[in-house]
N, C-alpha and C. Protein backbone atom coordinates (compact mmCIF):
# COMPACT_ATOMS: atom_id res chain seq x y z
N UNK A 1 0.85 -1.17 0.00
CA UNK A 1 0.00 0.00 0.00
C UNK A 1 0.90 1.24 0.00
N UNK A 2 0.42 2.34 -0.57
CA UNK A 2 1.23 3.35 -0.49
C UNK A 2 1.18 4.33 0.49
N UNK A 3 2.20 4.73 0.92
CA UNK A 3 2.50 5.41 2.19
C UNK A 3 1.41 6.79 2.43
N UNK A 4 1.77 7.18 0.84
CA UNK A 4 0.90 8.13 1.41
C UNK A 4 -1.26 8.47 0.63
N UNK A 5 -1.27 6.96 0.98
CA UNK A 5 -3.02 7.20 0.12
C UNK A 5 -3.73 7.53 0.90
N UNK A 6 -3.83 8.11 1.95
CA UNK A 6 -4.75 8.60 2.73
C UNK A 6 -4.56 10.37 3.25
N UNK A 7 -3.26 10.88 2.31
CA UNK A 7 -3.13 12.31 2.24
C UNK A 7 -3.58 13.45 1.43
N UNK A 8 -4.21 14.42 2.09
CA UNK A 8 -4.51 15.32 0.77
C UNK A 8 -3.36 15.91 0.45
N UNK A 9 -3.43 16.20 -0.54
CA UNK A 9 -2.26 17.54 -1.49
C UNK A 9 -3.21 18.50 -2.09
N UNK A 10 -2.18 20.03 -1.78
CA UNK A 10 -2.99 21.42 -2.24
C UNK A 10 -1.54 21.50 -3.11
N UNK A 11 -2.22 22.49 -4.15
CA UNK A 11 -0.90 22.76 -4.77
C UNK A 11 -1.33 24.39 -5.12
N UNK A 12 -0.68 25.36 -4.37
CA UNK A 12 -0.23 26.72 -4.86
C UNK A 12 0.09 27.01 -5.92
N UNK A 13 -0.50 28.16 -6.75
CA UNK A 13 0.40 28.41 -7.91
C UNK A 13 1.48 29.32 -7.35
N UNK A 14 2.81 29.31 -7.67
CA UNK A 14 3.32 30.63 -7.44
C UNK A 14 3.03 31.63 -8.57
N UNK A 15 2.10 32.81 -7.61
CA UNK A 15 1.97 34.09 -8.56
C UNK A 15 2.47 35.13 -7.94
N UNK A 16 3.38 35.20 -7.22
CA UNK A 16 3.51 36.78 -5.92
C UNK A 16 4.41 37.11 -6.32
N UNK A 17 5.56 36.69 -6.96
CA UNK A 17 7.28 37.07 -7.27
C UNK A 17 7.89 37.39 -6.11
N UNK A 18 7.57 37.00 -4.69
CA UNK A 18 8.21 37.23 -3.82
C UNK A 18 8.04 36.04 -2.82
N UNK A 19 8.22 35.11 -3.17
CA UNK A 19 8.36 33.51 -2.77
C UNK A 19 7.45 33.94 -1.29
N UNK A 20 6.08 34.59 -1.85
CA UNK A 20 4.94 34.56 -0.38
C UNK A 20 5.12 35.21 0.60
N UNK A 21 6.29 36.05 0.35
CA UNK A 21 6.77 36.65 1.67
C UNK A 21 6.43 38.42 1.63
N UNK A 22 6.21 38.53 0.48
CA UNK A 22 5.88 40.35 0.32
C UNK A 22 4.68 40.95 1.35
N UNK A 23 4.69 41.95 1.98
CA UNK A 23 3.25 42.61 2.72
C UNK A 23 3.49 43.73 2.73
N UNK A 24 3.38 44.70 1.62
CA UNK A 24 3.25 46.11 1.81
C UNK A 24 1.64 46.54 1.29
N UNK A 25 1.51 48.13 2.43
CA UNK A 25 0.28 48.50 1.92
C UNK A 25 -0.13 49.44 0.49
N UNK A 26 1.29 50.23 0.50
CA UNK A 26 1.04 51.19 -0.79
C UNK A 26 1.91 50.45 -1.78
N UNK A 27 1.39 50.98 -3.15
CA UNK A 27 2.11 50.54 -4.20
C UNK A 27 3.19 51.53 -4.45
N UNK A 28 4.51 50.96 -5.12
CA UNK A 28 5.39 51.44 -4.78
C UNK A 28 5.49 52.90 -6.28
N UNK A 29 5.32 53.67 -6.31
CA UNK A 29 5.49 55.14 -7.26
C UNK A 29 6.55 54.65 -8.20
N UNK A 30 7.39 54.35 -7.76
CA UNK A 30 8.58 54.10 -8.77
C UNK A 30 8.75 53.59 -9.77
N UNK A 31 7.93 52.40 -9.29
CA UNK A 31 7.67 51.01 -10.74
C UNK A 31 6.20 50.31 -10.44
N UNK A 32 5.40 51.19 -9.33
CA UNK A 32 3.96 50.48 -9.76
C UNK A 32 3.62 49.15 -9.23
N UNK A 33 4.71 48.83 -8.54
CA UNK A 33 4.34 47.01 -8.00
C UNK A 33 4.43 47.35 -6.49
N UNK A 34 3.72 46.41 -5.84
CA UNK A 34 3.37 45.79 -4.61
C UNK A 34 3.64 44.52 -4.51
N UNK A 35 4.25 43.51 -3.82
CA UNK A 35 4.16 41.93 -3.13
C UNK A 35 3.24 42.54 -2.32
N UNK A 36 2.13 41.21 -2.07
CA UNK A 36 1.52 40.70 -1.33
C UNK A 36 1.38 39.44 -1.01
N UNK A 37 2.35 38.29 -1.33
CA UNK A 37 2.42 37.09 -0.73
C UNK A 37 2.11 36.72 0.20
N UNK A 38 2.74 37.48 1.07
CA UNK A 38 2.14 36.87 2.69
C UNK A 38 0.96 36.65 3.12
N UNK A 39 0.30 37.71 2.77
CA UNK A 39 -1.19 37.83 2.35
C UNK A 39 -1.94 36.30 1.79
N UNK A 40 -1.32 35.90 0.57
CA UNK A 40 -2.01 35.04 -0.02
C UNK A 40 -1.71 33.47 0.44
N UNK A 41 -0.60 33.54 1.15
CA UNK A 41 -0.12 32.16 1.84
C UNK A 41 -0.81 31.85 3.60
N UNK A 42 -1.01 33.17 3.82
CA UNK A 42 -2.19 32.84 5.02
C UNK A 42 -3.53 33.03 4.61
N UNK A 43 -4.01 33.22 3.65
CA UNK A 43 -5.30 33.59 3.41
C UNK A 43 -5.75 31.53 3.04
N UNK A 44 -4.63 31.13 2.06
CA UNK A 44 -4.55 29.89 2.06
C UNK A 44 -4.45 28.76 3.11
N UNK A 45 -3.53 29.09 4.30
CA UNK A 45 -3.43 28.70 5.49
C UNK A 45 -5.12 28.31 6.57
N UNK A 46 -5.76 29.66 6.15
CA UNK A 46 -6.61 29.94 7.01
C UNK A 46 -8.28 29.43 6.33
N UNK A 47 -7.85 29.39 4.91
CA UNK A 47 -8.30 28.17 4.21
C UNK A 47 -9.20 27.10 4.58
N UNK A 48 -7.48 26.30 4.40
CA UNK A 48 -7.15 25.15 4.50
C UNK A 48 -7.84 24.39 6.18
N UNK A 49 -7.83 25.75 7.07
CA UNK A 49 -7.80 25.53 8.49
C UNK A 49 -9.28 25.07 8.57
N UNK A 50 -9.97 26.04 7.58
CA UNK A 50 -11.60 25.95 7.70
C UNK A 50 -12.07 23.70 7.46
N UNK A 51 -11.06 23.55 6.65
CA UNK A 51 -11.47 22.33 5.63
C UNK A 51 -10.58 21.22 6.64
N UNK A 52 -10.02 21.36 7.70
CA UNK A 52 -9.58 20.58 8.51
C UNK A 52 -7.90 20.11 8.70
N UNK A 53 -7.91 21.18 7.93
CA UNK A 53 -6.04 20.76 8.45
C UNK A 53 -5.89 20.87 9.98
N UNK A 54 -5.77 21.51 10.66
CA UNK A 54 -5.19 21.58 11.94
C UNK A 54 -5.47 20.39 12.61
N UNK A 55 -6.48 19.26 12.09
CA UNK A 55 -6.85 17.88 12.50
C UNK A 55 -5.84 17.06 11.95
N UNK A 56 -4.76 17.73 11.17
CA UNK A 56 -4.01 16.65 10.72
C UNK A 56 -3.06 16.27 11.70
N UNK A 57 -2.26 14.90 11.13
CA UNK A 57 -1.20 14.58 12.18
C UNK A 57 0.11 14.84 11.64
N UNK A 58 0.32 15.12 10.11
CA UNK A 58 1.17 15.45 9.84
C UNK A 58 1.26 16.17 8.60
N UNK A 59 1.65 17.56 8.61
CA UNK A 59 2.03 18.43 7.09
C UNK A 59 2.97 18.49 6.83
N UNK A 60 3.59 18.86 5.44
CA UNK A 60 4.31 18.99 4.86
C UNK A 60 3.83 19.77 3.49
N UNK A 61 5.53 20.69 3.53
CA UNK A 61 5.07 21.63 3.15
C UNK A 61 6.78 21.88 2.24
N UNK A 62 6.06 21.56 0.62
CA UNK A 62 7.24 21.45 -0.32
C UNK A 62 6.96 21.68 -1.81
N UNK A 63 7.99 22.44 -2.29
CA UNK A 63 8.29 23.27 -3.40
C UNK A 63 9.52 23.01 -4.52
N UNK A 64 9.63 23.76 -5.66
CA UNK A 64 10.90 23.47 -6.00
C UNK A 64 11.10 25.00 -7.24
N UNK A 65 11.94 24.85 -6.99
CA UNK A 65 12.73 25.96 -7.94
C UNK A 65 12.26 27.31 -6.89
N UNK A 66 11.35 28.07 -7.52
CA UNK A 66 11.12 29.36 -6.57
C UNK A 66 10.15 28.69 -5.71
N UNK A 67 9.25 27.53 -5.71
CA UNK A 67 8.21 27.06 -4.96
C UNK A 67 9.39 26.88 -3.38
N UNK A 68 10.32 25.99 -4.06
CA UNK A 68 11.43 25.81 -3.21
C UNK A 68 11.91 27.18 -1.94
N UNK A 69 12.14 27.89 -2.90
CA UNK A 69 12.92 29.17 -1.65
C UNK A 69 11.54 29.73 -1.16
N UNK A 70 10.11 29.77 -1.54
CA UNK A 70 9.14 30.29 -0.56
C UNK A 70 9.22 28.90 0.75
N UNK A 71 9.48 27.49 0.38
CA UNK A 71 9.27 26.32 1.39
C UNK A 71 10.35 26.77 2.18
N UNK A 72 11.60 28.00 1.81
CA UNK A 72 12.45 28.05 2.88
C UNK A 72 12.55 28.86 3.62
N UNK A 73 11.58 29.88 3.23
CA UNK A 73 11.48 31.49 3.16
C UNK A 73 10.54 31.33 4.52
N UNK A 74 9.39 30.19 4.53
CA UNK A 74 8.14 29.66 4.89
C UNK A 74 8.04 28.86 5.81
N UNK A 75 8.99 28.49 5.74
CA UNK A 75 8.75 27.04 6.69
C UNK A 75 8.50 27.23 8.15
N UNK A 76 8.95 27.93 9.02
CA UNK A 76 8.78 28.31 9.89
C UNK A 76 7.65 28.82 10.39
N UNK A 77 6.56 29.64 9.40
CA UNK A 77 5.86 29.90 9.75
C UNK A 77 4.91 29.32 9.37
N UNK A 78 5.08 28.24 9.02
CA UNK A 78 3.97 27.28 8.07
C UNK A 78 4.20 26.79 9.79
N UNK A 79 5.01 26.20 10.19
CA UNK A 79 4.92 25.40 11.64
C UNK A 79 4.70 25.87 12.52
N UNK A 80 4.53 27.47 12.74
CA UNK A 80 4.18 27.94 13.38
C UNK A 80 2.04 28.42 13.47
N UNK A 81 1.76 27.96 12.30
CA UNK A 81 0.26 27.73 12.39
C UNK A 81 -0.55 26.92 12.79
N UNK A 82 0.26 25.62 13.13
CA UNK A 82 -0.55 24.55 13.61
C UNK A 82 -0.35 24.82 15.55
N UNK A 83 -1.53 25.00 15.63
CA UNK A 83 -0.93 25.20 17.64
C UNK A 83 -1.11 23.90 18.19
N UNK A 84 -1.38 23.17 17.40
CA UNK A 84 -0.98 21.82 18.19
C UNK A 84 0.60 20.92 18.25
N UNK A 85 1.29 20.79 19.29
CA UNK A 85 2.91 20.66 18.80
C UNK A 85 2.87 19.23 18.57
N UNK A 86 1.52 18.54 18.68
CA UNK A 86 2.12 16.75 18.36
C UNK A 86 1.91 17.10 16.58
N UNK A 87 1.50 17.81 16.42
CA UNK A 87 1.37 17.64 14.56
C UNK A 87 2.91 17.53 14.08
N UNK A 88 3.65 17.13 13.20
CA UNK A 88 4.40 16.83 12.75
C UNK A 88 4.76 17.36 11.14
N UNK A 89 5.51 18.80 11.43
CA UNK A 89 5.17 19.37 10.46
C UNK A 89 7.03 19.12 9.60
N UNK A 90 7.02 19.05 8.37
CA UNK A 90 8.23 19.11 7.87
C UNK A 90 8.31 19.79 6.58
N UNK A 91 9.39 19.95 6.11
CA UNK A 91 9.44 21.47 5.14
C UNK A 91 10.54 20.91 4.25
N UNK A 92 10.28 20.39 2.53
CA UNK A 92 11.00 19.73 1.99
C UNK A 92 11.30 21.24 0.37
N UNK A 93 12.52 22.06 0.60
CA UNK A 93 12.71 22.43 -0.76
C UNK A 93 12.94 21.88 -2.10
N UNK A 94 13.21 21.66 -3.13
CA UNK A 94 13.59 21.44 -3.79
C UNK A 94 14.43 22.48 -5.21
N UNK A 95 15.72 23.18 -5.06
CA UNK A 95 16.22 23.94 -6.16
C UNK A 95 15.95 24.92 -5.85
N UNK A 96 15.97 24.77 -4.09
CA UNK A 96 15.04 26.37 -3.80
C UNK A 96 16.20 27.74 -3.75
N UNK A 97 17.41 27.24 -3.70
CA UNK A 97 18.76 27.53 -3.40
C UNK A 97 19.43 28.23 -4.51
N UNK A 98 19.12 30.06 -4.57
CA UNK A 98 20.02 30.11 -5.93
C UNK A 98 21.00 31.07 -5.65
N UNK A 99 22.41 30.53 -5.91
CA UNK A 99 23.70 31.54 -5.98
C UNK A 99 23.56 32.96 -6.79
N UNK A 100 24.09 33.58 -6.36
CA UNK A 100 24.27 34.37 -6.84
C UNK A 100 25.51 35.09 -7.39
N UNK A 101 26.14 34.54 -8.71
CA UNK A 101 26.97 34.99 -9.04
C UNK A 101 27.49 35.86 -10.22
């Protein structure tokens, strides 16, 4: 049997250009853009909460390429939403990692 057939999966699009982490209120004069990620990764969170996650026993919470650096950007506060500490939360990037050279 497979390990995981009794799990749901959500899948995010990334649309924020700021790997979920942006929260400003004015748009910026200069060039016209705002992030609001943060925004849209708890709005999802709080979701998800309605439909029974916080009943889970274990999340995970994983990305890759830019999905990746929001899972790293994120992770912390993805574990920091469940207030129950037996949940078992883990945070898998993938390519989330980019040099800059």
């Amino acid at each position: 049997m497979a390990d995981f057939y009794n799990w749901n999966r959500v899948w995010v699009n990334y649309c924020d250009g700021s790997s979920f982490t942006g929260d400003v209120e004015d748009v910026d004069p200069g060039n016209k853009l705002y992030f609001r990620g943060a925004r849209i990764l708890k709005a999802v969170l709080q979701d998800l909460s309605l439909k029974g996650l916080q009943n889970a026993k274990n999340a995970i919470l994983s990305g890759s390429s830019a999905g990746g650096l929001a899972t790293i950007l994120n992770c912390d506060k993805f574990k920091a939403f469940f207030s129950n500490d037996s949940i078992k939360v883990k945070c898998v990037a993938s390519a989330g990692f980019f040099i800059n050279m």
